[in-house]
Protein backbone atom coordinates (compact mmCIF):
# COMPACT_ATOMS: atom_id res chain seq x y z
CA UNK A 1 -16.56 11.26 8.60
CA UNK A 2 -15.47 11.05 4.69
CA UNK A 3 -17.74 11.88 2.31
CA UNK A 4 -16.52 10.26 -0.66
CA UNK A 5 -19.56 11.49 -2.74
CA UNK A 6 -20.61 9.33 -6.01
CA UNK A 7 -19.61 6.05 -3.85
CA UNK A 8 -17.54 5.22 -6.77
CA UNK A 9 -14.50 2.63 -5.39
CA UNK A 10 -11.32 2.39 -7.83
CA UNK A 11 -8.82 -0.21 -6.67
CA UNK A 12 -5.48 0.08 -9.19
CA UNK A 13 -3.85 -3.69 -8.31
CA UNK A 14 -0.20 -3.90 -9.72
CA UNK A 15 0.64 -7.90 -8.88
CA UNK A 16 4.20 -8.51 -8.83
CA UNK A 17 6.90 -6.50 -7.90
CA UNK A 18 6.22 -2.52 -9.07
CA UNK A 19 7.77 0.42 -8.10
CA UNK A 20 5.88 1.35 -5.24
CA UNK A 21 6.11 5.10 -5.83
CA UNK A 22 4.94 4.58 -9.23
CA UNK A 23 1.96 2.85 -7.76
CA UNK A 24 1.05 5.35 -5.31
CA UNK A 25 2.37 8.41 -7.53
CA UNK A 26 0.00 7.60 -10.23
CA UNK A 27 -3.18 8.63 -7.50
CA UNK A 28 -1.17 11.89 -5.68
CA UNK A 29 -0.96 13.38 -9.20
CA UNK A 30 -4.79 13.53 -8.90
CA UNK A 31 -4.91 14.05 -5.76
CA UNK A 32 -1.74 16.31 -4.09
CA UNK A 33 -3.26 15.22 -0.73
CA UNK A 34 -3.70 11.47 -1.17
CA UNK A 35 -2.32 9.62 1.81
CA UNK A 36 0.50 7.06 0.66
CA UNK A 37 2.41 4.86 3.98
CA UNK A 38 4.91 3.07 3.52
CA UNK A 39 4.34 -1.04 3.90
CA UNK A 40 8.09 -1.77 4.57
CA UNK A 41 11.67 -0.05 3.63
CA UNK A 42 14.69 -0.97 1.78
CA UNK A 43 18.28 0.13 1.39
CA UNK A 44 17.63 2.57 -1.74
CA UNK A 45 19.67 1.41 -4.55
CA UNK A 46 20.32 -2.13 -4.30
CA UNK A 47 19.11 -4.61 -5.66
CA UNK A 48 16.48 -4.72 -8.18
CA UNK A 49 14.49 -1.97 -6.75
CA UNK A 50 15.83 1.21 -6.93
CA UNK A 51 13.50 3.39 -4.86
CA UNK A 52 13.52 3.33 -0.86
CA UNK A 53 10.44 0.92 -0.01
CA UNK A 54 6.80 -0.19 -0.76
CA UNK A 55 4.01 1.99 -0.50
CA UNK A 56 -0.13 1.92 -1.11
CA UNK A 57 -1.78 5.27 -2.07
CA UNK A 58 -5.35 6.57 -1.28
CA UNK A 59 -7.16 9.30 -2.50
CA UNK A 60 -10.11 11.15 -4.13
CA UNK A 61 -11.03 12.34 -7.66
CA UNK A 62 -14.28 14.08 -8.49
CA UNK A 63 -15.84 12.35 -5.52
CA UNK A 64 -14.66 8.32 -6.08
CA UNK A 65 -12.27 6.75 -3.64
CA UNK A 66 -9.14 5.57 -5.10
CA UNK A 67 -7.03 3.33 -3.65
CA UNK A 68 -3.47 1.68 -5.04
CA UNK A 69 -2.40 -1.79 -3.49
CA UNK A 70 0.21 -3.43 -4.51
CA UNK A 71 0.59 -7.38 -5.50
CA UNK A 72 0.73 -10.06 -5.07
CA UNK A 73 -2.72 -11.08 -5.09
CA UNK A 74 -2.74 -12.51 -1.35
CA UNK A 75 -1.56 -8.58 0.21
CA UNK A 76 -4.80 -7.01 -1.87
CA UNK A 77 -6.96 -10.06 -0.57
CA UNK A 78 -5.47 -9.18 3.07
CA UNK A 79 -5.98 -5.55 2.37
CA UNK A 80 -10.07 -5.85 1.62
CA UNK A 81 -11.09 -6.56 5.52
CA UNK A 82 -9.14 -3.28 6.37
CA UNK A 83 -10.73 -1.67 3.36
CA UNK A 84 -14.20 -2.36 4.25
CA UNK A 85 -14.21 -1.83 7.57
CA UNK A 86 -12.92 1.49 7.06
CA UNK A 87 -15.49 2.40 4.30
CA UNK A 88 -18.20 1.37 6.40
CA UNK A 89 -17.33 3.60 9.37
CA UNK A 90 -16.61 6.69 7.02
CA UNK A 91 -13.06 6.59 7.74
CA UNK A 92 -10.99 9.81 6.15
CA UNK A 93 -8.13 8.73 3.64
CA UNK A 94 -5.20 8.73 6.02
CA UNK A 95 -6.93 6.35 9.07
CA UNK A 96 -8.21 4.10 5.96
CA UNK A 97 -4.53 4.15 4.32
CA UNK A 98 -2.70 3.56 8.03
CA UNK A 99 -5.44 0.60 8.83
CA UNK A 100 -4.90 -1.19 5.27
CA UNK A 101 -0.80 -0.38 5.60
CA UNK A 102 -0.68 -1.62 9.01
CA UNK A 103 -2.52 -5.48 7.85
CA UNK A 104 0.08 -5.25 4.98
CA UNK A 105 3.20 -4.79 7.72
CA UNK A 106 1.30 -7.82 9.86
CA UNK A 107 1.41 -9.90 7.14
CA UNK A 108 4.33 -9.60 5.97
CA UNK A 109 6.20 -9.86 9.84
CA UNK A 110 4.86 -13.27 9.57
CA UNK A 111 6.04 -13.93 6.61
CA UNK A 112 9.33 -12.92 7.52
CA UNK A 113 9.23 -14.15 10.77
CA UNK A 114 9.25 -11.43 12.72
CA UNK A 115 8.11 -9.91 16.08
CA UNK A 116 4.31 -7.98 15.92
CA UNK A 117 5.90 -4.70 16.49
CA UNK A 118 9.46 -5.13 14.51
CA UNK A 119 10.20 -2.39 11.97
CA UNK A 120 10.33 -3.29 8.61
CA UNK A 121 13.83 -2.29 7.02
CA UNK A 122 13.75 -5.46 5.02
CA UNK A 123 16.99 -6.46 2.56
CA UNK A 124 15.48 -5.90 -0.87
CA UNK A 125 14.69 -9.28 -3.25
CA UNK A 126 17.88 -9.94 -5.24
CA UNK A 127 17.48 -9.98 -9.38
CA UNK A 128 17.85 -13.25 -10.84
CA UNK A 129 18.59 -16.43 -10.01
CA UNK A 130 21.48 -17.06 -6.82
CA UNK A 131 24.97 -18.24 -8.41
């Protein structure tokens, strides 16, 4: 069972489209062990995102919970049931980071249309407007 000690909860919400290693490399440079999944993955340099996919961080620092969702403000609304649930049983930061990932990858499937267990190598969102 985690112990995260002071019962201090930090939630860092980037809405719109940011870099997802930004996102979750802003929490493993405090902690080197924080547990950062991947949501979905793209072709790495295309498009207007650069990096290889979108991922959510969690982690600890001097005893608070951190955790780093990405936007748009319906995936962090989706990601709170996850969230608490996995406080409340004392999950570790890997089974809470899998079990808030994994609603993520639901939700967007059905966005996308897509079968419950489908991978997600999605074609990244183009830049601009279509000519």
């Amino acid at each position: 069972m985690a112990d995260y000690r002071d019962g201090t909860l930090v939630l860092d919400l980037h809405g719109g489209r940011v870099d997802a290693r930004a996102v979750a490399g802003r929490e493993m440079e405090v902690d080197r062990d924080a547990a950062a999944p991947y949501i979905c993955h793209y072709e790495g340099g295309t498009g207007r995102h650069v990096k290889d996919g979108v991922r959510i961080a969690v982690g600890e620092y001097n005893g608070a919970l951190i955790v780093a969702l990405p936007g748009p403000n319906d995936e962090v609304r989706a990601s709170l049931e996850p969230l608490a649930r996995g406080l409340k049983a004392g999950a570790d930061k890997a089974v809470l980071a899998e079990a808030i990932a994994e609603r993520l990858r639901s939700v967007l499937r059905e966005r996308s249309g897509l079968p419950p267990a489908s991978p997600l190598h999605l074609a990244p969102p183009s830049r601009g407007k279509a000519s």
